[in-house]
Structures are given as structure tokens and as C-alpha cells.
C-alpha atoms as a PDB file:
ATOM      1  CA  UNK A   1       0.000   0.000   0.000  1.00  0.00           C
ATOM      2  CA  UNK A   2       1.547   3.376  -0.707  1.00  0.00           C
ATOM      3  CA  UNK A   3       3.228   4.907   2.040  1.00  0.00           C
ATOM      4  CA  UNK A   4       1.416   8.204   3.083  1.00  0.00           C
ATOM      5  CA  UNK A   5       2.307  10.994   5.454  1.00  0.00           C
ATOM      6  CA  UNK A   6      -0.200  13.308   6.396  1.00  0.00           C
ATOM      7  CA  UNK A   7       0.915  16.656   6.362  1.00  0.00           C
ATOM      8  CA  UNK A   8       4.080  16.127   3.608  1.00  0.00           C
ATOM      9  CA  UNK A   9       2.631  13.268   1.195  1.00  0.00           C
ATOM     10  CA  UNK A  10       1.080  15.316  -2.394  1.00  0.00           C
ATOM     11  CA  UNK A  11      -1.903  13.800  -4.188  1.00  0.00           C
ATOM     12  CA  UNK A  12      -0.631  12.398  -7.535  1.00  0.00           C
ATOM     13  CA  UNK A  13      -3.549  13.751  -9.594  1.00  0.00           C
ATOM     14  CA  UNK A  14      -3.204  17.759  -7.741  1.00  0.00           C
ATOM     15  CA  UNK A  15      -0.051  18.266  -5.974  1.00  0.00           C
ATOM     16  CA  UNK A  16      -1.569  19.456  -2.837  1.00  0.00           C
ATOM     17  CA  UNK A  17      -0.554  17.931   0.148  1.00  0.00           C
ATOM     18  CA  UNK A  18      -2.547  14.996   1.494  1.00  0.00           C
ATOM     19  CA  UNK A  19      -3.554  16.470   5.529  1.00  0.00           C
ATOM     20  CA  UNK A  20      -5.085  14.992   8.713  1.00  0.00           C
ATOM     21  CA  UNK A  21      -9.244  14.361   7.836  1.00  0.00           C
ATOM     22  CA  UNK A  22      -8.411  14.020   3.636  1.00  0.00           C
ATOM     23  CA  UNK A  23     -10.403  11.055   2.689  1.00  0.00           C
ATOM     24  CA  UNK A  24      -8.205   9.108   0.285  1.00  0.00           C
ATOM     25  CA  UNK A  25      -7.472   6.963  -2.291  1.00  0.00           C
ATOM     26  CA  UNK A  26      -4.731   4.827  -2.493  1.00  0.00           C
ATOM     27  CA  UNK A  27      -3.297   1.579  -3.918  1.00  0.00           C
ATOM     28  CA  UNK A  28      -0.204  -0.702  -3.357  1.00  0.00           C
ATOM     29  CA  UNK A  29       1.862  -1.025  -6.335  1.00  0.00           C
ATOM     30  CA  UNK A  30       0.199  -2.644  -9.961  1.00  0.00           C
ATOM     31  CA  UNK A  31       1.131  -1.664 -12.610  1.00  0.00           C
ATOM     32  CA  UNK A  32       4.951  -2.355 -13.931  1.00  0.00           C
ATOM     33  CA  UNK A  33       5.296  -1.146 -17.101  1.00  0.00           C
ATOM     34  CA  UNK A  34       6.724   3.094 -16.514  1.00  0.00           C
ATOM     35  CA  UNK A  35       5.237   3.626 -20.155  1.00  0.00           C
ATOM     36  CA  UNK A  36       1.997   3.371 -19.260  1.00  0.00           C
ATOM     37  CA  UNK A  37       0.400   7.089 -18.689  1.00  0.00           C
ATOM     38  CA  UNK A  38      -1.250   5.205 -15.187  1.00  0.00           C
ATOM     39  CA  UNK A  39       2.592   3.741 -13.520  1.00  0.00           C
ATOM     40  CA  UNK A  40       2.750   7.083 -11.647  1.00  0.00           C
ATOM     41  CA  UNK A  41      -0.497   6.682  -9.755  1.00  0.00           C
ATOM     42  CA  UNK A  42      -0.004   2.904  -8.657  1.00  0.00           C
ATOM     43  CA  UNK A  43       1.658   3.239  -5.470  1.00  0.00           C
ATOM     44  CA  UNK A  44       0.314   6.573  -4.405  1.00  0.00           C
ATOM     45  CA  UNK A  45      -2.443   7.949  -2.602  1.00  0.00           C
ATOM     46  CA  UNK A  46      -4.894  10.660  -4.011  1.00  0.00           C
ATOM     47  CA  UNK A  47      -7.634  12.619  -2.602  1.00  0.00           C
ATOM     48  CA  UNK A  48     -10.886  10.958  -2.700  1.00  0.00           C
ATOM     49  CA  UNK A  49     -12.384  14.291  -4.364  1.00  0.00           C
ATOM     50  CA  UNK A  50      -9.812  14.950  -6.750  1.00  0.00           C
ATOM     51  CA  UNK A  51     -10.137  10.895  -8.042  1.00  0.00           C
ATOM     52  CA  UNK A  52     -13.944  11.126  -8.086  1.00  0.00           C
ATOM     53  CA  UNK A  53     -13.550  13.726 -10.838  1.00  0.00           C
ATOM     54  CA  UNK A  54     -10.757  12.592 -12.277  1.00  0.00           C
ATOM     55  CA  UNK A  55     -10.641  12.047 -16.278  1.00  0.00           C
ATOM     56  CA  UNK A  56      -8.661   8.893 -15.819  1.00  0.00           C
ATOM     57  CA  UNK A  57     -10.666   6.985 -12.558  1.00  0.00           C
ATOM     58  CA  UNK A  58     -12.386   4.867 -14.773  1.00  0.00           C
ATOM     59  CA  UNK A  59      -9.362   3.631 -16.740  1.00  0.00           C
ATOM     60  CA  UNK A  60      -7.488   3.095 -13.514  1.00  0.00           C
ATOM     61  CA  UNK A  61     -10.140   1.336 -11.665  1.00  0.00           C
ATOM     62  CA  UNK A  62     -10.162  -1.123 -14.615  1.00  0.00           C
ATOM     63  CA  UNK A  63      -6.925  -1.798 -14.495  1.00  0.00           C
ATOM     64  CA  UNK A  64      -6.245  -2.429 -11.186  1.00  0.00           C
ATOM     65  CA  UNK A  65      -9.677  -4.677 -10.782  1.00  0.00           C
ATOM     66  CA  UNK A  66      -7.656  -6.670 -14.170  1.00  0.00           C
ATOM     67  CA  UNK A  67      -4.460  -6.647 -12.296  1.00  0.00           C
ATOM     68  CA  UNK A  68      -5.667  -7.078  -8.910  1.00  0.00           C
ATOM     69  CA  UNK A  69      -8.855  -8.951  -8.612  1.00  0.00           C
ATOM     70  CA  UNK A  70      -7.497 -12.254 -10.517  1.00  0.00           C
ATOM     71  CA  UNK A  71      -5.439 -12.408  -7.376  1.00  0.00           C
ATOM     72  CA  UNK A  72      -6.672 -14.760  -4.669  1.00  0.00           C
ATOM     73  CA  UNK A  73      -5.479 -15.307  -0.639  1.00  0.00           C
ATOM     74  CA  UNK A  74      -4.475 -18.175   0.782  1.00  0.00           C
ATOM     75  CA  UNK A  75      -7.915 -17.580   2.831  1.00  0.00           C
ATOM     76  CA  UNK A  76      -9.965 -17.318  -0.414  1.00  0.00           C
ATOM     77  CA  UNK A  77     -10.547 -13.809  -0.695  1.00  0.00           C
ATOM     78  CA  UNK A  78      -9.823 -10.829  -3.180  1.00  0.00           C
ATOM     79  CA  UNK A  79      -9.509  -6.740  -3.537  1.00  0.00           C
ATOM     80  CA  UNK A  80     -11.832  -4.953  -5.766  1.00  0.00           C
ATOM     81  CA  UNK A  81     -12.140  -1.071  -6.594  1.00  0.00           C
ATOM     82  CA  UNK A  82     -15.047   0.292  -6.395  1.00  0.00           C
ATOM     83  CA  UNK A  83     -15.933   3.310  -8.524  1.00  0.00           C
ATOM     84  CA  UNK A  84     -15.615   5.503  -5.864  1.00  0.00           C
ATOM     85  CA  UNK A  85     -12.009   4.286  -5.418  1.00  0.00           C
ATOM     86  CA  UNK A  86     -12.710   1.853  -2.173  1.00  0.00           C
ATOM     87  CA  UNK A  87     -11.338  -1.289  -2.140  1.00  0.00           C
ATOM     88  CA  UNK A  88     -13.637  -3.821  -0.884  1.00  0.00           C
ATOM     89  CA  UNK A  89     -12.192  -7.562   0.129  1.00  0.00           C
ATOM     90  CA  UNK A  90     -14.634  -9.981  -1.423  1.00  0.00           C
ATOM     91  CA  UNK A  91     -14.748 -13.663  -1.134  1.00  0.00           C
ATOM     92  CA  UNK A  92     -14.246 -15.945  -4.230  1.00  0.00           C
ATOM     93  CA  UNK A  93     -16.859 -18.945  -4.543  1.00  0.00           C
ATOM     94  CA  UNK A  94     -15.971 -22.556  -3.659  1.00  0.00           C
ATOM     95  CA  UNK A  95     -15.735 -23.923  -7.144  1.00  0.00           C
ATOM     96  CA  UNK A  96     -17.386 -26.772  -7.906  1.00  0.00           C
END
């Protein structure tokens, strides 16, 4: 999960420092490739208000449910983005 200190951290999408009582997004690191126009957001925290009206939320939450979400724990569960940028922890289903 990206490493955030309130106070001195900046949101990746607007610069401004992230401070005590900012709702935020943030993800652990997914994406690999430094070419794609995404790499500098994985692994950073944002403000929740600045991602809900971001241009590129919907293209990131896609691609980290893709990257993500194929994932499953030892304990049979998995991380999904919302479109609100929460990550819920879902259980898969006992296969049959």
C-alpha cells in the first residue's frame, strides 16, 4: 500500500498535500510497465475528491480490478475497486 504521510505526502492527480481528515485513495503497487500514462499513480495515494472527478478513474479502476482482482489469498478472498475508489475484500466462490 503506498506509504502516506499526512501533512508532507502530495496527491498524484493535484499536488496538494494529502492532511489529517483528507479522505483518500490509495493503492499498493500494480502496474509495472513506466510507459503506461497510469505507472505514476499505482503506489500513491490521491484525494478521494480529486479521483472522483478525475478524467482517468475509470481507466485506472479497470486496471487495477484486471491486475488485482485475478489475485486470490491463501484464505480465499480478493480486492476490488469500487468506482468511488474503495477497495472492498470480497470472497471468491468454492468452485465446484
Amino acid at each position: 500500500m503506498a506509504l502516506i504521510l499526512r501533512g508532507k505526502t502530495p496527491c498524484s492527480i493535484c499536488g496538494d498535500v494529502i492532511n489529517d481528515g483528507d479522505v483518500v485513495v490509495a493503492t499498493s503497487h500494480f502496474i509495472g510497465d513506466k510507459d503506461d500514462p497510469l505507472w505514476r499513480f499505482s503506489d500513491s495515494g490521491m484525494h478521494r475528491d480529486c479521483f472522483l472527478s478525475w478524467p482517468l478513474r475509470e481507466d485506472f479502476v479497470l486496471k487495477y480490478n484486471a491486475a488485482v482482482g485475478d489475485f486470490t489469498a491463501e484464505n480465499g478472498t480478493y480486492h476490488r475497486m469500487e468506482a468511488d475508489g474503495y477497495i472492498t475484500v470480497l470472497e471468491r466462490n468454492a468452485e465446484s
